[in-house]
Protein backbone atom coordinates (compact mmCIF):
# COMPACT_ATOMS: atom_id res chain seq x y z
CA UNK A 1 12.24 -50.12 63.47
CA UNK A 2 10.99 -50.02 59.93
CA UNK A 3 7.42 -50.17 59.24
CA UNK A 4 6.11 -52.54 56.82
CA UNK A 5 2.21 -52.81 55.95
CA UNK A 6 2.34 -55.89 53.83
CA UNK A 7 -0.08 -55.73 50.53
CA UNK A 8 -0.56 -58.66 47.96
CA UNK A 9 0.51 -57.09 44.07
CA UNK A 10 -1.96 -59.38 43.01
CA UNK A 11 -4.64 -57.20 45.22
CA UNK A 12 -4.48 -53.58 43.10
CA UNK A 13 -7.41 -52.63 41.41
CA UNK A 14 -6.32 -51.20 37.67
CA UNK A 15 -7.72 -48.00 37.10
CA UNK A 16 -9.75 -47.74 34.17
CA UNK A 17 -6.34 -45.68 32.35
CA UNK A 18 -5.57 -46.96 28.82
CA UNK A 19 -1.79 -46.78 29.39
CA UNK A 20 -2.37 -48.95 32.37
CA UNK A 21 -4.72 -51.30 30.73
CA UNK A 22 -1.75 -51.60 27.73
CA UNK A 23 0.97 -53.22 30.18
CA UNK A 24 -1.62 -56.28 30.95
CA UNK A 25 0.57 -57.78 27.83
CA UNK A 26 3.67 -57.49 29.89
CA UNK A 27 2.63 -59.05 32.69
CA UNK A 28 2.64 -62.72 30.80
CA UNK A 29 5.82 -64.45 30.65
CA UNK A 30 6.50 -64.88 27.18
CA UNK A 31 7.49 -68.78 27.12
CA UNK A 32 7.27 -71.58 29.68
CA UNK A 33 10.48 -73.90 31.33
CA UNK A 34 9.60 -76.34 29.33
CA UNK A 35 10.81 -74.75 25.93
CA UNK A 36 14.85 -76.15 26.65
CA UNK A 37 16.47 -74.33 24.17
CA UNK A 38 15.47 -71.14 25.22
CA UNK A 39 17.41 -68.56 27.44
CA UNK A 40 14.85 -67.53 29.88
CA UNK A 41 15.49 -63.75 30.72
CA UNK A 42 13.34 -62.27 33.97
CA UNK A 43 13.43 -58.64 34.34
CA UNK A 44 11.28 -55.86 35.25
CA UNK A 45 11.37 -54.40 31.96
CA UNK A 46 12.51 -54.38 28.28
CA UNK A 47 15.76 -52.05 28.19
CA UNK A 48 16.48 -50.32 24.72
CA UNK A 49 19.02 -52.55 24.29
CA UNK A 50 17.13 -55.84 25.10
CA UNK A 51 14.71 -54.52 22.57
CA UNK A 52 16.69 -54.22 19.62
CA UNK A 53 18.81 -57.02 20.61
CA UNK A 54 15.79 -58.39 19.64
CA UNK A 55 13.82 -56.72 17.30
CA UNK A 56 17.54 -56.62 14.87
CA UNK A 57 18.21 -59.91 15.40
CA UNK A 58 21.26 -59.87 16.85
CA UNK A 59 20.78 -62.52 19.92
CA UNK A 60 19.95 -65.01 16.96
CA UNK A 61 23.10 -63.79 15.23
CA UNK A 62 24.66 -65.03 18.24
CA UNK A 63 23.03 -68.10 18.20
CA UNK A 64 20.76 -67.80 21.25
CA UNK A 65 17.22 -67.86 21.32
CA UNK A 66 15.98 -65.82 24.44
CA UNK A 67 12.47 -65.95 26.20
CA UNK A 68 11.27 -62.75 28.40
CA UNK A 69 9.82 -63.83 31.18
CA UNK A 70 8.09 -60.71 33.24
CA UNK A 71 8.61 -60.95 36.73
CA UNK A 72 6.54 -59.74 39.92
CA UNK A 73 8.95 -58.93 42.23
CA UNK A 74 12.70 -58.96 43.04
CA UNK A 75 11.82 -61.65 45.54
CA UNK A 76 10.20 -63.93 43.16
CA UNK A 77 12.93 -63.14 40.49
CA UNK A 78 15.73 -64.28 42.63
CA UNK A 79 13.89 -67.58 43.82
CA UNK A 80 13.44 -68.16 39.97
CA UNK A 81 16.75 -67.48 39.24
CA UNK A 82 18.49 -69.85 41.79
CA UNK A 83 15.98 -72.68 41.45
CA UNK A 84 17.07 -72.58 37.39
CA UNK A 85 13.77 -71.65 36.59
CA UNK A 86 15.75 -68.32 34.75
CA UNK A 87 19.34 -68.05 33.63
CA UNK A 88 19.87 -64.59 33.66
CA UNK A 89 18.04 -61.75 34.77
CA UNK A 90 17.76 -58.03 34.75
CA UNK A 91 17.76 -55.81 37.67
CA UNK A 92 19.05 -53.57 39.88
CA UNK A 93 22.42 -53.70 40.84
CA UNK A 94 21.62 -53.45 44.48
CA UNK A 95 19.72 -56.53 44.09
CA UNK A 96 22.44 -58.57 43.71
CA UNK A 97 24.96 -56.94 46.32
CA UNK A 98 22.19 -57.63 48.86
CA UNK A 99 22.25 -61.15 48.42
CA UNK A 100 25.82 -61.47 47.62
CA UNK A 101 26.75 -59.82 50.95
CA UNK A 102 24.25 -60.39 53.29
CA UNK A 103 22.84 -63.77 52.56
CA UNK A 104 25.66 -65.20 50.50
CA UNK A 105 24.48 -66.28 47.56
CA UNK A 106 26.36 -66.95 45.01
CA UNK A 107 24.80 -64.33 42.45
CA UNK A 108 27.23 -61.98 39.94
CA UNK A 109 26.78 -58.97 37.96
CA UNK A 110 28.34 -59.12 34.48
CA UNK A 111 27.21 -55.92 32.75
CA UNK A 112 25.29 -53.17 33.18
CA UNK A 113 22.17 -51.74 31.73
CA UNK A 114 21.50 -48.45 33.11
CA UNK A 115 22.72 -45.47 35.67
CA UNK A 116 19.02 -45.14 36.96
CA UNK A 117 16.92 -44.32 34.16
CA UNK A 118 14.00 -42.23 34.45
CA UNK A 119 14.42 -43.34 38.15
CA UNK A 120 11.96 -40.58 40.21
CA UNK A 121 9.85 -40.27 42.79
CA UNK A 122 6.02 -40.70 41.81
CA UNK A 123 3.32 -39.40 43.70
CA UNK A 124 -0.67 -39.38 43.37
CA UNK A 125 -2.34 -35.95 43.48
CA UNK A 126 -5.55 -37.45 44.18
CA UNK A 127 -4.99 -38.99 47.31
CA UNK A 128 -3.62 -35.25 48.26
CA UNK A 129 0.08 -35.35 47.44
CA UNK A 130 1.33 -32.87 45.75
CA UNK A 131 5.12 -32.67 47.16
CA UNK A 132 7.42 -34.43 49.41
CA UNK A 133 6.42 -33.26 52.50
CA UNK A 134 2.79 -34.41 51.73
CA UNK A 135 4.10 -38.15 52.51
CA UNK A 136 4.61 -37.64 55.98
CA UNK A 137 2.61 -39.88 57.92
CA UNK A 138 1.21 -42.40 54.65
CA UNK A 139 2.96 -44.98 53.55
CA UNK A 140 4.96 -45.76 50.33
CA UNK A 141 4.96 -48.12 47.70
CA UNK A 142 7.77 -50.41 47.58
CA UNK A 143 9.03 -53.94 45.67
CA UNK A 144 10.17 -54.97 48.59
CA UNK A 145 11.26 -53.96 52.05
CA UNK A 146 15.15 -54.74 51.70
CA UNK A 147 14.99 -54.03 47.79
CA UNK A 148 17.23 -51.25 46.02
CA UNK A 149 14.88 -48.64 45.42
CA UNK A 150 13.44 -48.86 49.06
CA UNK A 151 17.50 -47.31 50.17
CA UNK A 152 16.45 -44.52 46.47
CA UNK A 153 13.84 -43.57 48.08
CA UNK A 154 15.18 -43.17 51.39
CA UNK A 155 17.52 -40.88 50.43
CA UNK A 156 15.48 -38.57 48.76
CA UNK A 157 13.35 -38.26 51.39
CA UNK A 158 16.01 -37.89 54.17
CA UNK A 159 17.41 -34.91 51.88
CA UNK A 160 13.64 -33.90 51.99
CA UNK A 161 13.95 -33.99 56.21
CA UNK A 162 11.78 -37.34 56.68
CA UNK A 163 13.03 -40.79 58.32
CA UNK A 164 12.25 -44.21 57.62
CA UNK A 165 13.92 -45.10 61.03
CA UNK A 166 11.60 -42.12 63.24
CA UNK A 167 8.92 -43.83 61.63
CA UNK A 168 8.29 -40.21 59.14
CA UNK A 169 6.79 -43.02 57.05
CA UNK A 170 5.91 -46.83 56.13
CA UNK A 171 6.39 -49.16 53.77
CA UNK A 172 3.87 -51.08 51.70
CA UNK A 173 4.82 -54.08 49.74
CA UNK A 174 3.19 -54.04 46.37
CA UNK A 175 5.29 -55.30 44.18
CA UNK A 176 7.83 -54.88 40.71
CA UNK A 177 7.72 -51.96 38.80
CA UNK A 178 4.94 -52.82 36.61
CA UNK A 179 2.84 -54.00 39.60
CA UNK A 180 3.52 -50.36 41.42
CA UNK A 181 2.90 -48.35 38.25
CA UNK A 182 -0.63 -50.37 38.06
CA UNK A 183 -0.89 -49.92 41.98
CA UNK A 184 0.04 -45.69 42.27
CA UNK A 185 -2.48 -45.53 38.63
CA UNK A 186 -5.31 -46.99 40.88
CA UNK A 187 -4.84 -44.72 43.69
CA UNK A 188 -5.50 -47.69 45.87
CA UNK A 189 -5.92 -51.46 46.35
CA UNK A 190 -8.71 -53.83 46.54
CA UNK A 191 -8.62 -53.98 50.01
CA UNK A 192 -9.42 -50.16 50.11
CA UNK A 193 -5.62 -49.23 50.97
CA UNK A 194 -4.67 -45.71 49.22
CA UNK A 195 -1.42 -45.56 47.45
CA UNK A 196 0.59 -42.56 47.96
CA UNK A 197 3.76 -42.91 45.92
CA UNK A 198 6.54 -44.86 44.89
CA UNK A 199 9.54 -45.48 42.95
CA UNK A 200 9.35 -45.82 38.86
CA UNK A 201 12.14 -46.16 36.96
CA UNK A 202 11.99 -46.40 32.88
CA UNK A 203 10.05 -47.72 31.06
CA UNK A 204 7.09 -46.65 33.90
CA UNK A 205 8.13 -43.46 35.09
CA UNK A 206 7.86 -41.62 31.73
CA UNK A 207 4.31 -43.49 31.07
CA UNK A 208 3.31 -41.65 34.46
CA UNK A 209 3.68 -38.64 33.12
CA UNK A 210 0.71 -38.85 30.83
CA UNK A 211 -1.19 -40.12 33.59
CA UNK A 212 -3.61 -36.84 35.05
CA UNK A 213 -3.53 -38.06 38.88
CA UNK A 214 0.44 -38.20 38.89
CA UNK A 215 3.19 -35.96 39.88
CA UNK A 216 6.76 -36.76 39.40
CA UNK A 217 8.56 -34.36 42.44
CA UNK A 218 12.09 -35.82 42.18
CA UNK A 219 14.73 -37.03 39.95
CA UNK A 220 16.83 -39.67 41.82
CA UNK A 221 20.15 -38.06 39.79
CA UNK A 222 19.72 -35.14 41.87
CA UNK A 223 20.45 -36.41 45.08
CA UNK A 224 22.98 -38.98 43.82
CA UNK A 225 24.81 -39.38 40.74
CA UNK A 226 26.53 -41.42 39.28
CA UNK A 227 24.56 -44.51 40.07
CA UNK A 228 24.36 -48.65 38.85
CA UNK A 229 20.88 -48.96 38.33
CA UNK A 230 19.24 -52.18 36.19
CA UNK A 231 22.24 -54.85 35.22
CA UNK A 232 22.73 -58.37 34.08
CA UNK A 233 22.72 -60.81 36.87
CA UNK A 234 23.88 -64.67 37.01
CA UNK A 235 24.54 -67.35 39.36
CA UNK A 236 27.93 -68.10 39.31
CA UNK A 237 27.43 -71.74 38.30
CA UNK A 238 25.23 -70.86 35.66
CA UNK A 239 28.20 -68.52 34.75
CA UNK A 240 30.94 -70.49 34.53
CA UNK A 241 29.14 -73.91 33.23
CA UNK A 242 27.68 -71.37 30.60
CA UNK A 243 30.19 -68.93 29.62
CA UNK A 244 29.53 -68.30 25.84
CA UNK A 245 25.96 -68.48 26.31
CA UNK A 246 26.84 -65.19 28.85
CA UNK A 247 29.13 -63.59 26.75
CA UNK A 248 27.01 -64.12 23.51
CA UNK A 249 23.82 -62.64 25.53
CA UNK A 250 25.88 -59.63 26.28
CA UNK A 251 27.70 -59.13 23.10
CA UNK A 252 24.06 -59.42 21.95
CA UNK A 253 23.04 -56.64 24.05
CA UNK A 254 25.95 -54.35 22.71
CA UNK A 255 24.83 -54.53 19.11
CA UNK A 256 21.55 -53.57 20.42
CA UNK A 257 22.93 -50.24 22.34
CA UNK A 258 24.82 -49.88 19.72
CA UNK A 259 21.95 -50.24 16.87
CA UNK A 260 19.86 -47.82 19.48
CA UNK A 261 22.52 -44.76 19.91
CA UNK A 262 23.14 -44.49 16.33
CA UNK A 263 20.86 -41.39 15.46
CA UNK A 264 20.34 -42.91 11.71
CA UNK A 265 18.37 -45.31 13.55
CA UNK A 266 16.33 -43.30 15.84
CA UNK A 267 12.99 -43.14 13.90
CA UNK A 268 12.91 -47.56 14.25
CA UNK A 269 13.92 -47.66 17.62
CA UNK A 270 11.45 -45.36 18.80
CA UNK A 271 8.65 -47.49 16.69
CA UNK A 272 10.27 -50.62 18.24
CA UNK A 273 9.87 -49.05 22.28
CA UNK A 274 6.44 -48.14 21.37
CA UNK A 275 5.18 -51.80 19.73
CA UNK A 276 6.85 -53.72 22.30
CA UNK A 277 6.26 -51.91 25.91
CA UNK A 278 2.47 -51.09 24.08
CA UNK A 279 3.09 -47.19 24.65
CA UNK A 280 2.36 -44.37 21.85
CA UNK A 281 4.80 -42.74 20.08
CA UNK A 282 5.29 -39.72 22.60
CA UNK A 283 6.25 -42.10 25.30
CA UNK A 284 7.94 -44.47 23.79
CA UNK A 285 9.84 -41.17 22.17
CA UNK A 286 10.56 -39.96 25.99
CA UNK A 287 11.60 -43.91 26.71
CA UNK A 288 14.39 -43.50 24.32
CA UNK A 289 15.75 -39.67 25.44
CA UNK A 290 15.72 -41.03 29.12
CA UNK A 291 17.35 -44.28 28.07
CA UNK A 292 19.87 -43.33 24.48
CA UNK A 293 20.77 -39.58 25.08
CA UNK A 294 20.95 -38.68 28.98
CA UNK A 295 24.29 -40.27 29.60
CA UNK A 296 24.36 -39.12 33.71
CA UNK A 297 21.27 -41.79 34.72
CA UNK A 298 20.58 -43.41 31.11
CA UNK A 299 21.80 -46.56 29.63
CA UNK A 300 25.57 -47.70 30.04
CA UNK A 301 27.31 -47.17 27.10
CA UNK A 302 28.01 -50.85 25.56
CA UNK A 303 26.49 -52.58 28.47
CA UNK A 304 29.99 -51.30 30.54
CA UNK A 305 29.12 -51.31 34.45
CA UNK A 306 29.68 -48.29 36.28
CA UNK A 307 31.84 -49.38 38.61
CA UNK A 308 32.36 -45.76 40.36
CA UNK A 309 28.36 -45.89 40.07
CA UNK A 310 28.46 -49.37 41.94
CA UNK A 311 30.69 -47.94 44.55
CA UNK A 312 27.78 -45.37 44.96
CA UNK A 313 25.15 -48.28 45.12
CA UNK A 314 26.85 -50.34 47.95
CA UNK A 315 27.69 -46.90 49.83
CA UNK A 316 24.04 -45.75 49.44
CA UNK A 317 23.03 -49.00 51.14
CA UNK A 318 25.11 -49.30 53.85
CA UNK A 319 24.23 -45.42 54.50
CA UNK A 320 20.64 -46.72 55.86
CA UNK A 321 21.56 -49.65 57.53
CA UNK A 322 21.23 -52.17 54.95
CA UNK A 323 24.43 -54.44 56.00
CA UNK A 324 24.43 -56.86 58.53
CA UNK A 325 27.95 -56.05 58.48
CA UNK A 326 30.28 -53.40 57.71
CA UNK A 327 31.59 -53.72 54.16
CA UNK A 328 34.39 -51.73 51.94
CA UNK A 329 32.73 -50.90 48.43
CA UNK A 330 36.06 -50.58 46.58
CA UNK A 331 37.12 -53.72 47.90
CA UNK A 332 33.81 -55.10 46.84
CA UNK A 333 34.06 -54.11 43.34
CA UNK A 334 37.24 -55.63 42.21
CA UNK A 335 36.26 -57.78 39.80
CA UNK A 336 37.27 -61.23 39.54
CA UNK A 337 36.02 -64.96 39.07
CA UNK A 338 34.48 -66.15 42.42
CA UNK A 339 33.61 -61.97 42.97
CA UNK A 340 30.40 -59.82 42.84
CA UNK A 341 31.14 -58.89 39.88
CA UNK A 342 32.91 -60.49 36.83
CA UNK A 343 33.80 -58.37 33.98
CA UNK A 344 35.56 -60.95 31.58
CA UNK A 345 32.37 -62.03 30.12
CA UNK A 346 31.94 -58.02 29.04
CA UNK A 347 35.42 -57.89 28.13
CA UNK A 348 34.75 -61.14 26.22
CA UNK A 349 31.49 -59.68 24.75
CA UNK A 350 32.96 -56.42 23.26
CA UNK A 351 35.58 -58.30 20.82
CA UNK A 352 32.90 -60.76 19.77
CA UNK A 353 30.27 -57.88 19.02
CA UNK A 354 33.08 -56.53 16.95
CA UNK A 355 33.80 -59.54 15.38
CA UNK A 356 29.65 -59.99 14.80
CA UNK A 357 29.54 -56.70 12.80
């Protein structure tokens, strides 16, 4: 049985870092419910394309106006999303199949974001690990203890000879990405517990590697590739009562990838990572390699789910038991209305971010 050592996000002590200090900012939601003619948006991060969807203007081109909201968890994220408290959210892939498939809700992907970006395997050298086989015996940082990353990180580690199931190591609930990064900077919690290591995907894992008590030992892409990482997630109804509102937020997004991959525009994108995740120019600079120009684990190109990458996800899961029951990933990713995954409101959004240019 898997061991779980629950731990409060709310309970880390920030370390005195000033790259850790910076993400305070992102903690805030941006907006409240009450502003109705606003798209609220949770996710764990900004994406490139998010960004510049943004910062270019191109979700008010398509006549939306779109709130950030920063969420704390995946748990918390999908409560918000199916009481209506957020419309459409960012994250992983495996997010959604696990409550599509085991708890049958009603959730859909409509596009991707990214193939894993800058997904590795962070450890701290100060509480004495310096490589995989340090983490035998400690526990692990986690979002949450049936999230996607926990089945990431299980696989690297079995490659790596240790076993969530033999009880090789434990699991402790901190929290979203922002909330570990904070948590495995610290070294510990409040409540004197030590963090080990954990998960980081972009934009955390490359601010990690400024940070002098942290060691990145693995790259996710090496033990599994290719992969559907962070994508755009609905509730059906939302979906289908709201259809141009989804297809304008995605066509949205696709003038932002493709305002972000042009290399004339490298210089601004870079200075728009940096002012909006609060990073300096270096990182945000490594942000936008990880995210624009490694096409194996870095943004899809125009928002376009992976679906052999999907197929990878859903396989990857029901490799360590995550199923209550058996399921067929190809079957699984045929698209189609009432489906995991829909892809007319991509197909919709590509001809209308034609037509928008």
């Amino acid at each position: 049985m898997k061991r779980i050592k629950i731990i409060s996000g709310a309970a880390v002590i920030l370390a005195a870092i000033v790259v850790t200090a910076s993400l305070f900012m992102l903690a805030k939601p941006t907006t409240t419910r009450a502003d109705a003619t606003c798209i609220q948006y949770g996710a764990f991060m900004h994406n490139v394309s998010f960004i510049e969807a943004q910062q270019q203007g191109f979700f008010t081109q398509q006549g939306l106006n779109v709130c950030y909201n920063q969420v704390s968890s995946s748990t918390q994220q999908f409560n918000s999303l199916l009481s209506g408290q957020y419309n459409i959210v960012e994250t992983t892939a495996d997010n959604a199949v696990n409550r599509y498939v085991n708890s049958q809700i009603p959730v859909q992907i409509v596009a991707g974001f990214d193939q894993g970006a800058g997904l590795d395997l962070i450890v701290n050298t100060a509480n004495g690990i310096h490589s995989i086989a340090d983490l035998k015996g400690k526990s692990i940082a986690v979002d949450a203890p049936d999230s996607g990353y926990v089945f990431t990180l299980e696989k690297i580690l079995a490659a790596n000879g240790l076993s969530l199931q033999n009880g090789d190591y434990s699991l402790q609930i901190v929290g979203g990405s922002l909330q570990r990064f904070q948590a495995i900077s610290a070294g510990h919690t409040s409540t004197g517990d030590p963090v080990y290591a954990t998960i980081l995907g972009t934009p955390f894992s490359e601010q990690a590697h400024y940070v002098s008590t942290l060691s990145d030992v693995a790259k996710f892409s090496d033990y599994m590739a290719p992969y559907q990482g962070a994508s755009l997630v609905v509730t059906r109804a939302y979906a289908q009562a709201n259809p141009q509102t989804v297809t304008s937020f995605t066509a949205a997004l696709i003038q932002g990838y493709n305002f972000a991959i042009n290399p004339a525009n490298q210089n601004t994108v870079i200075a728009d990572i940096a002012s909006v995740d609060k990073v300096s120019p270096q990182v945000a600079t490594d942000i936008y390699q990880d995210s624009m120009l490694d096409f194996v684990r870095g943004e899809n190109i125009e928002e376009g789910l992976n679906i052999p990458g999907l197929i990878n996800t859903i396989n990857l899961r029901q490799q360590f038991g995550g199923f209550t029951t058996s399921v067929d990933s190809k079957q699984l990713v045929i698209p189609g209305s009432n489906a995991l995954y829909d892809d007319e409101y991509w197909l919709s959004a590509i001809k209308q971010a034609i037509q928008s240019h």
